[in-house]
Protein backbone atom coordinates (compact mmCIF):
# COMPACT_ATOMS: atom_id res chain seq x y z
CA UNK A 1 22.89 79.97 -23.50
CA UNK A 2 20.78 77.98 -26.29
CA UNK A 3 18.93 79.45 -28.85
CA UNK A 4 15.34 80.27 -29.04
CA UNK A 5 14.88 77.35 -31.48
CA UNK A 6 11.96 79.23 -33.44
CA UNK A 7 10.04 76.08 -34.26
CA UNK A 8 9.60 75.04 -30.74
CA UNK A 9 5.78 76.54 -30.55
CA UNK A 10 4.79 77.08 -34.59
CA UNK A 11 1.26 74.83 -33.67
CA UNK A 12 0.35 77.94 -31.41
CA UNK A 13 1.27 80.51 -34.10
CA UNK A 14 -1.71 79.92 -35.60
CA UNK A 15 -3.72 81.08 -32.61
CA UNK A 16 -2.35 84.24 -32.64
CA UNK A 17 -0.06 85.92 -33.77
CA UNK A 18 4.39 84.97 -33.65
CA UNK A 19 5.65 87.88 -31.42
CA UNK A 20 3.78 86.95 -28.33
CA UNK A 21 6.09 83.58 -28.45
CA UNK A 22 9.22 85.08 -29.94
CA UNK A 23 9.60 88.12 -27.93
CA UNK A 24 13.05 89.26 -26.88
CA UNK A 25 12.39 89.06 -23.62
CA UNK A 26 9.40 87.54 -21.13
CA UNK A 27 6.21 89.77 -20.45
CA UNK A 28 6.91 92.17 -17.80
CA UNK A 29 6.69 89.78 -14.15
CA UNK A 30 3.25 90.95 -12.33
CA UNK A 31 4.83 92.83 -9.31
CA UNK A 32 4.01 90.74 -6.32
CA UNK A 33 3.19 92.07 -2.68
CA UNK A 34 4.33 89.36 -0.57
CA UNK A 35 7.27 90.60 1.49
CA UNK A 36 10.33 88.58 1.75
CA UNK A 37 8.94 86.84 5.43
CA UNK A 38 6.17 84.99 3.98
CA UNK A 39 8.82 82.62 1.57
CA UNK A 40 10.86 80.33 2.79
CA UNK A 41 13.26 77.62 0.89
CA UNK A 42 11.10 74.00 0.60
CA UNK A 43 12.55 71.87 2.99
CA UNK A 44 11.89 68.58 0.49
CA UNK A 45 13.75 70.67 -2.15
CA UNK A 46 17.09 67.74 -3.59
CA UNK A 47 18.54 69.08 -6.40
CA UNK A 48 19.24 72.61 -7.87
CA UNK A 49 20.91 75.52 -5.82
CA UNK A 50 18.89 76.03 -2.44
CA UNK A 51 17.64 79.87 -1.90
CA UNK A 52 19.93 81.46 0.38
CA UNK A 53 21.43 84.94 1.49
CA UNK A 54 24.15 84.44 -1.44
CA UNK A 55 22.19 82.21 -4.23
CA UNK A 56 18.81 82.52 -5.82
CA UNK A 57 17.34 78.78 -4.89
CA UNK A 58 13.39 78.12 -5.44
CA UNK A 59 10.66 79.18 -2.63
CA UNK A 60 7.10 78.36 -1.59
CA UNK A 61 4.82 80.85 0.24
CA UNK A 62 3.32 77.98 2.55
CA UNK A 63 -0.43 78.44 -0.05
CA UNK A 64 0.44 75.40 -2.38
CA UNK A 65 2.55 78.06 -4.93
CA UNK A 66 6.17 77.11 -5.73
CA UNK A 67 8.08 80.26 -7.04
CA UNK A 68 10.77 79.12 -9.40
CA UNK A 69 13.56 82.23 -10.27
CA UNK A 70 13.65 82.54 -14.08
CA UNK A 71 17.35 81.25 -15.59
CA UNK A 72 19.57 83.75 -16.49
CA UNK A 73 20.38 84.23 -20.60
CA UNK A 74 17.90 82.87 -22.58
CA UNK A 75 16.72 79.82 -20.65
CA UNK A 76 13.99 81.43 -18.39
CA UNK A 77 12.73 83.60 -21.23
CA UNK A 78 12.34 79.99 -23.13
CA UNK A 79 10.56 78.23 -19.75
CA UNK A 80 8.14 80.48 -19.86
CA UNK A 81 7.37 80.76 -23.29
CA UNK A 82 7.44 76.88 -22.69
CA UNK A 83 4.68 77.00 -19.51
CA UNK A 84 2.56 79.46 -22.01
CA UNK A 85 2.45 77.30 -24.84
CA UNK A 86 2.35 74.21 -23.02
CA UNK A 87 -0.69 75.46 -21.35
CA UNK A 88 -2.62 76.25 -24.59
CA UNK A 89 -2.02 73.44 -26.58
CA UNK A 90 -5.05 71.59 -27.41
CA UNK A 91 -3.19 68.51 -28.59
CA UNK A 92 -1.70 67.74 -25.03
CA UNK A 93 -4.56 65.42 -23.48
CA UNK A 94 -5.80 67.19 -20.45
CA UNK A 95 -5.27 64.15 -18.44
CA UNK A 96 -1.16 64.23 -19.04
CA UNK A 97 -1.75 68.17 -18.29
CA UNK A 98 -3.40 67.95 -15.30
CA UNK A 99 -1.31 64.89 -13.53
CA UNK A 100 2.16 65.16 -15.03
CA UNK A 101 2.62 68.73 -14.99
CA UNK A 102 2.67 71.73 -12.40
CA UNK A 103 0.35 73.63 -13.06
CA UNK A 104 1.76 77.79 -14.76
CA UNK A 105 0.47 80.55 -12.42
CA UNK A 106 2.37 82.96 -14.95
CA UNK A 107 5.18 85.14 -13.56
CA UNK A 108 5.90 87.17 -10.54
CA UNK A 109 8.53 89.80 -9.31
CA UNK A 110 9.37 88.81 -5.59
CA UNK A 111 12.04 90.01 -2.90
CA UNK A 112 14.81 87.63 -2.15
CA UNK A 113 17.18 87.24 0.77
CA UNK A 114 20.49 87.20 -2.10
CA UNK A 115 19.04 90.52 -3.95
CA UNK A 116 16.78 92.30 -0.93
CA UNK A 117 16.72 95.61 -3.25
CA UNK A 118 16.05 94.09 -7.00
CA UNK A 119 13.37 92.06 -6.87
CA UNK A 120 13.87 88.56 -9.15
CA UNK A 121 11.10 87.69 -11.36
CA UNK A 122 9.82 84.17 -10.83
CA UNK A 123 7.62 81.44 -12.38
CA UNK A 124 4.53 80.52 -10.23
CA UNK A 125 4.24 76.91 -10.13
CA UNK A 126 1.74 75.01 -8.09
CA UNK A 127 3.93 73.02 -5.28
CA UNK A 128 3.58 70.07 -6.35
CA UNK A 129 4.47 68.27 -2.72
CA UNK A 130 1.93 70.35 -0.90
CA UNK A 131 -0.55 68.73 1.61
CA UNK A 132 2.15 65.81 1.76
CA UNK A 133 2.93 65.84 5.95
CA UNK A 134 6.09 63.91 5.69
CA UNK A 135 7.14 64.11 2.21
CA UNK A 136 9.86 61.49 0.40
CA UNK A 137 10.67 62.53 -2.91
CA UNK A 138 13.49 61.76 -5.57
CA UNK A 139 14.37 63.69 -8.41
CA UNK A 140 15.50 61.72 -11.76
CA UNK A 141 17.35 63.44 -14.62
CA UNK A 142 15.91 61.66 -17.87
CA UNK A 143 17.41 60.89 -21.21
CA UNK A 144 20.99 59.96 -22.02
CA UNK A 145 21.11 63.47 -24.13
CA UNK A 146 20.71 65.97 -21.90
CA UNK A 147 21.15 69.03 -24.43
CA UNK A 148 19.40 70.75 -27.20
CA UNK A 149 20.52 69.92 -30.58
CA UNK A 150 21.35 73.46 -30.96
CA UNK A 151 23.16 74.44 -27.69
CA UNK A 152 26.57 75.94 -28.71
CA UNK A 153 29.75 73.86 -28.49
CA UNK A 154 31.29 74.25 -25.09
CA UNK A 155 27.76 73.90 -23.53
CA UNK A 156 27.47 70.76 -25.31
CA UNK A 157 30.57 69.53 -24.15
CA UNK A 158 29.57 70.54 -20.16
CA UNK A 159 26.60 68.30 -20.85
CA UNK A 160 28.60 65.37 -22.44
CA UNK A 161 31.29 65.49 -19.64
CA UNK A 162 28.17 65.27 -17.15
CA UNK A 163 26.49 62.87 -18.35
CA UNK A 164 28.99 60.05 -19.41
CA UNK A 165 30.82 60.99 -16.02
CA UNK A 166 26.77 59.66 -14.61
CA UNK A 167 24.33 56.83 -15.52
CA UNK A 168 22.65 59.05 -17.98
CA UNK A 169 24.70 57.83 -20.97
CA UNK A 170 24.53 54.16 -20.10
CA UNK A 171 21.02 54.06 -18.46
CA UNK A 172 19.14 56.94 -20.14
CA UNK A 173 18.82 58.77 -16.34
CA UNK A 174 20.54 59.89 -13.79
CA UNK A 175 19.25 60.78 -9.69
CA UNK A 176 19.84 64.09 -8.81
CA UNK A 177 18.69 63.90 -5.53
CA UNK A 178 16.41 62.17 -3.00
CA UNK A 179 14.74 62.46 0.48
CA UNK A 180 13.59 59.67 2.55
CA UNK A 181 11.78 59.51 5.82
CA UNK A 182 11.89 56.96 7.98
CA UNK A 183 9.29 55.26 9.78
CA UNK A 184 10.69 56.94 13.01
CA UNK A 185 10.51 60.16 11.18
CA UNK A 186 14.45 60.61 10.65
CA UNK A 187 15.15 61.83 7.54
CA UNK A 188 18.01 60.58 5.17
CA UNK A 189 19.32 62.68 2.00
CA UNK A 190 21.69 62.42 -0.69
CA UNK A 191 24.43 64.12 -0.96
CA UNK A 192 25.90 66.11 -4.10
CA UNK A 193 29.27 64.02 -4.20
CA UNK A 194 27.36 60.82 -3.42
CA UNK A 195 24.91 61.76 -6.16
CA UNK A 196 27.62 62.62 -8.98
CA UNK A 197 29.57 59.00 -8.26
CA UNK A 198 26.56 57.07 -7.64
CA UNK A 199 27.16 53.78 -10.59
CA UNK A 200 24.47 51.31 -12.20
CA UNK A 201 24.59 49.61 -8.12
CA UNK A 202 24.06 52.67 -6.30
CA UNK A 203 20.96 53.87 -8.17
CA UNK A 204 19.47 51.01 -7.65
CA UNK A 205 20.35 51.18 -3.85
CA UNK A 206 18.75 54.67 -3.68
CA UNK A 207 15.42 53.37 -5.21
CA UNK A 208 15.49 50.90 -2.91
CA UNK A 209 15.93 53.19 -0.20
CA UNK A 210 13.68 55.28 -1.42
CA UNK A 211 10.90 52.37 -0.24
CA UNK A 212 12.62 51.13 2.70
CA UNK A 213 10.71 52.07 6.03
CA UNK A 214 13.31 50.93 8.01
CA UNK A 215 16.26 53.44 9.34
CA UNK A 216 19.71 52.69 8.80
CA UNK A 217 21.38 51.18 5.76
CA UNK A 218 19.16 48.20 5.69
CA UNK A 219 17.27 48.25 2.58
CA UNK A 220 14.02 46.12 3.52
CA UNK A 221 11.77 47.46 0.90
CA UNK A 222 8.64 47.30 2.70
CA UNK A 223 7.24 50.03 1.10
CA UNK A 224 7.69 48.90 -2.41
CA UNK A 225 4.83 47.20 -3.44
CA UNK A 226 2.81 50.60 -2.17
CA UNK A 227 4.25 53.29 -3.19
CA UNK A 228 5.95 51.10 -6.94
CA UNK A 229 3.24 49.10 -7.06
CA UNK A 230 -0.47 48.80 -7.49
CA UNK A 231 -3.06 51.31 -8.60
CA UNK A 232 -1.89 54.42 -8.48
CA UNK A 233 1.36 53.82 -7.42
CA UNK A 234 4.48 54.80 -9.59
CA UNK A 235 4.78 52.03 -12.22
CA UNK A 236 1.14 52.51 -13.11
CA UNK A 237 1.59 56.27 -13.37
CA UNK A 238 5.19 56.32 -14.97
CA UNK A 239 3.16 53.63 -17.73
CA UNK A 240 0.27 55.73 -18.11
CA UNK A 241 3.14 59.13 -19.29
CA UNK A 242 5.07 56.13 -21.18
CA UNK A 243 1.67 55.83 -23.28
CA UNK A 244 1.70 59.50 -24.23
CA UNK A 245 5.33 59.56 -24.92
CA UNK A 246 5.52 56.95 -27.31
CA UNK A 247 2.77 58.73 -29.54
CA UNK A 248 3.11 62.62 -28.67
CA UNK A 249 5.92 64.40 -31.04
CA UNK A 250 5.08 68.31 -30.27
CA UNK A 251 7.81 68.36 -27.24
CA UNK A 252 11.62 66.83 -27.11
CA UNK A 253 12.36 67.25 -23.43
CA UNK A 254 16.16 67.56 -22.64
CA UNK A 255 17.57 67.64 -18.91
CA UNK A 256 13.98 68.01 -17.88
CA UNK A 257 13.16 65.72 -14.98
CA UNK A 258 10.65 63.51 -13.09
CA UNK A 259 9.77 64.06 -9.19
CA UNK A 260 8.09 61.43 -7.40
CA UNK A 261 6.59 62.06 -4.47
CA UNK A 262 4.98 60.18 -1.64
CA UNK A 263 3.50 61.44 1.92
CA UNK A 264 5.74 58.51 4.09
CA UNK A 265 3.42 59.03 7.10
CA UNK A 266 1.00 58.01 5.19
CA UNK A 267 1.79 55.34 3.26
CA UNK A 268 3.30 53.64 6.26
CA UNK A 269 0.13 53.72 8.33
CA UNK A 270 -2.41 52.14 5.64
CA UNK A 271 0.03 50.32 3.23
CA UNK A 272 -1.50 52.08 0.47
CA UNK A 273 -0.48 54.54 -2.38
CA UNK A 274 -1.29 57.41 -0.11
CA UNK A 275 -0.20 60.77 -1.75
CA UNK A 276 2.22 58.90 -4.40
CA UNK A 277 2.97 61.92 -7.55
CA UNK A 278 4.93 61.48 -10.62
CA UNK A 279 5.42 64.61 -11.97
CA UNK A 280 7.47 66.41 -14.83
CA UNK A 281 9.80 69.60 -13.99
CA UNK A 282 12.25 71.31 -15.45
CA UNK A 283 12.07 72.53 -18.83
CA UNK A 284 14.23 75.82 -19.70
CA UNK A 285 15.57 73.16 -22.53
CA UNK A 286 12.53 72.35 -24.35
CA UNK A 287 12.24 71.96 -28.03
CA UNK A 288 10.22 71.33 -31.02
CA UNK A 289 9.12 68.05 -31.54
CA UNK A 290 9.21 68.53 -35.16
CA UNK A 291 6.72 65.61 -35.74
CA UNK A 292 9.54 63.26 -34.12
CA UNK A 293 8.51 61.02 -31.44
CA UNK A 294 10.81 62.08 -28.39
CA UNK A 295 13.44 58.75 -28.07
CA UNK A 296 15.95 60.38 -26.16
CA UNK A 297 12.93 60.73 -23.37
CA UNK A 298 11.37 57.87 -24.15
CA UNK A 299 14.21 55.40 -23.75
CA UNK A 300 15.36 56.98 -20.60
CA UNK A 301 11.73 56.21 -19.31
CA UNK A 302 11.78 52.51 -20.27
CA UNK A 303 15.09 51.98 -18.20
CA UNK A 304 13.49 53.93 -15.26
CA UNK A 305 10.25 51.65 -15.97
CA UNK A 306 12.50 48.21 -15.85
CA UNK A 307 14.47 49.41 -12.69
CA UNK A 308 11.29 50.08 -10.87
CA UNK A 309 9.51 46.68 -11.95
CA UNK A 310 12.50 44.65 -10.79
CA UNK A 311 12.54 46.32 -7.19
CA UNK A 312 8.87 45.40 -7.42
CA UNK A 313 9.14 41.84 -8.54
CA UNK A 314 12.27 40.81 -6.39
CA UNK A 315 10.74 42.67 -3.22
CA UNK A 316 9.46 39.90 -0.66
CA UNK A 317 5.45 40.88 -0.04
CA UNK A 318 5.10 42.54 3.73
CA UNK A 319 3.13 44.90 4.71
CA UNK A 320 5.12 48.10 5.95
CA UNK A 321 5.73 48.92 9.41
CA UNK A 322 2.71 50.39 11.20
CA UNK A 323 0.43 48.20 9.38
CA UNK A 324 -0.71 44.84 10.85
C-alpha cells in the first residue's frame, strides 16, 4: 500500500550491508510447531479485527508471546524490517527500548482457524498485558496525521476522511478502543460505532472511565490518582517517552499507537500503580526520521499529556474501593 520509503533504516546500512533491509519480501517465517489449540484470540484485545474462523485477528499462546499476522502488501514486510532495525539501533536509549516497546521475537509461520491449510506468517511480540489478572487497557491512535508522506492518493484520502471524521485532527489522537473492569469484576467495552462518534466530551468520558472503580455510568474517578498519577503511574511514564520524543529524529511514527495497561484487581486492592504499562504498538507505517524531530507524534502526545493531568488535577483525592 505505501512505499518502502528507502531512507527509513540508512543508520543501519552501515552495519551491514542494504539488501538485508530492502529485500522484496521478509526472511522466510521460522515454521512454528504449535498446533492451532494452543492460540487463542486475547480476550483484552480493543481495536483491530479479532482472530476468528473468517478473519486473521492477533493471538497469544498463554507463554507471554503475542503473535501479530503480518499486513498484507507491503506493510508487514515494512513492520518487520521496522522490529529488525528498531532492535539494532544503538541510538534508541535502552531504557525507551525496554519499557515503551514490545519486545521482536522475529517471525513465525502458525495455523489459523480462517486459513487451517496455509499457515500465516506472524510477528512474535512479547504480550505486553501478560501476568496482568484483570487487565484494563485503552488503545490511543496518536498524531493528527495518520499517514506516510508517501502513501498514494486514495490511501491518503481514507486516512484524511478518518481522521477529521475523529478527534485526531483537532486533538492530535483518537481512542480506538478500551476495556474496563469494575471493582465487582464486570467488564465494560467500547464499541466500534461508539468509538468512531466519540467528540472532544466523550474522550474525555472514556478516560475517565477508564479510572472509575465504580460500575455503571457514574464516573467517580477513584482510581485516578493511581493508575494517572504518582510514580510510575501514566503521566510520569507518558513524560518520561515525551522526553525522548522531543529530542529523538531517527523514527516519524504514523497511525502507530499507545496501550496502557493496568491489572484493576490490583490497583483497587492497594491504591497503588500496580501493573500500570504505557507501551508503543503498531508500526507497519514507520518512516525515516530524516534528522526531523517527529511533531506530528509529539503534539499528539502533549494533548494526551494535558487530558490526563486535568482528570488528575480536577479528580477529588479518595482512595479506591477496597482500600481503607
Amino acid at each position: 500500500m505505501i512505499s518502502r520509503f528507502p531512507d527509513l533504516f540508512k543508520v543501519l546500512r552501515r552495519r551491514r550491508p542494504p539488501k538485508h533491509f530492502h529485500r522484496r519480501h521478509p526472511p522466510p517465517p521460522r515454521v512454528h510447531t504449535m498446533s492451532e489449540s494452543d492460540l487463542r484470540p486475547p480476550e483484552h484485545q480493543v481495536a483491530g479485527h479479532r482472530a476468528s474462523a473468517n478473519r486473521l485477528g492477533p493471538l497469544i499462546d498463554g507463554t507471554g508471546l503475542f503473535y501479530k499476522p503480518l499486513q498484507a502488501g507491503d506493510r508487514g514486510e515494512h513492520e518487520v524490517a521496522f522490529y529488525e532495525a528498531f532492535s539494532a539501533q544503538p541510538a534508541v536509549p535502552p531504557r525507551i527500548r525496554d519499557a515503551f516497546f514490545p519486545r521482536f521475537h522475529g517471525t513465525r509461520l502458525l495455523p489459523t482457524a480462517a486459513r487451517p491449510d496455509e499457515p500465516h506468517p506472524h510477528l512474535v511480540l512479547d504480550d505486553l498485558l501478560a501476568g496482568l489478572e484483570a487487565p484494563s487497557v485503552i488503545d490511543i491512535k496518536i498524531g493528527a496525521c495518520t499517514w506516510p508522506p508517501s502513501s498514494p492518493e486514495p490511501y491518503i484520502a481514507k486516512c484524511l476522511a478518518k481522521d477529521r471524521g475523529t478527534t485526531s485532527v483537532l486533538l492530535g489522537f483518537r481512542i480506538s478502543g478500551a476495556r474496563v473492569v469494575g471493582s465487582g469484576g464486570a467488564v465494560w467495552r467500547t464499541e466500534r460505532p461508539e468509538v468512531k462518534a466519540l467528540d472532544t466530551a466523550g474522550i474525555r468520558r472514556v478516560l475517565q472511565r477508564y479510572v472509575s472503580s465504580v460500575d455503571g455510568d457514574d464516573l467517580d474517578c477513584a482510581l485516578a490518582a493511581a493508575v494517572y498519577g504518582g510514580e510510575g503511574g501514566v503521566l510520569a511514564q507518558l513524560r518520561e517517552l515525551k522526553a525522548w520524543f522531543e529530542e529523538q529524529t531517527l523514527f516519524h511514527f504514523y497511525s502507530a499507537s499507545i496501550l496502557l495497561g493496568y491489572d484493576a484487581n490490583a490497583v483497587s486492592a492497594t491504591g497503588g500503580a500496580a501493573g500500570v504499562r504505557v507501551k508503543l504498538v503498531d508500526f507497519a507505517h514507520v518512516v525515516d526520521g530524516d534528522g526531523v524531530i517527529d511533531h506530528n507524534f509529539l503534539g499528539g502526545l502533549c494533548s494526551l499529556i494535558k487530558f490526563i493531568s486535568d482528570i488528575v488535577a480536577e479528580t477529588p483525592g479518595k482512595p479506591p474501593l477496597g482500600r481503607s
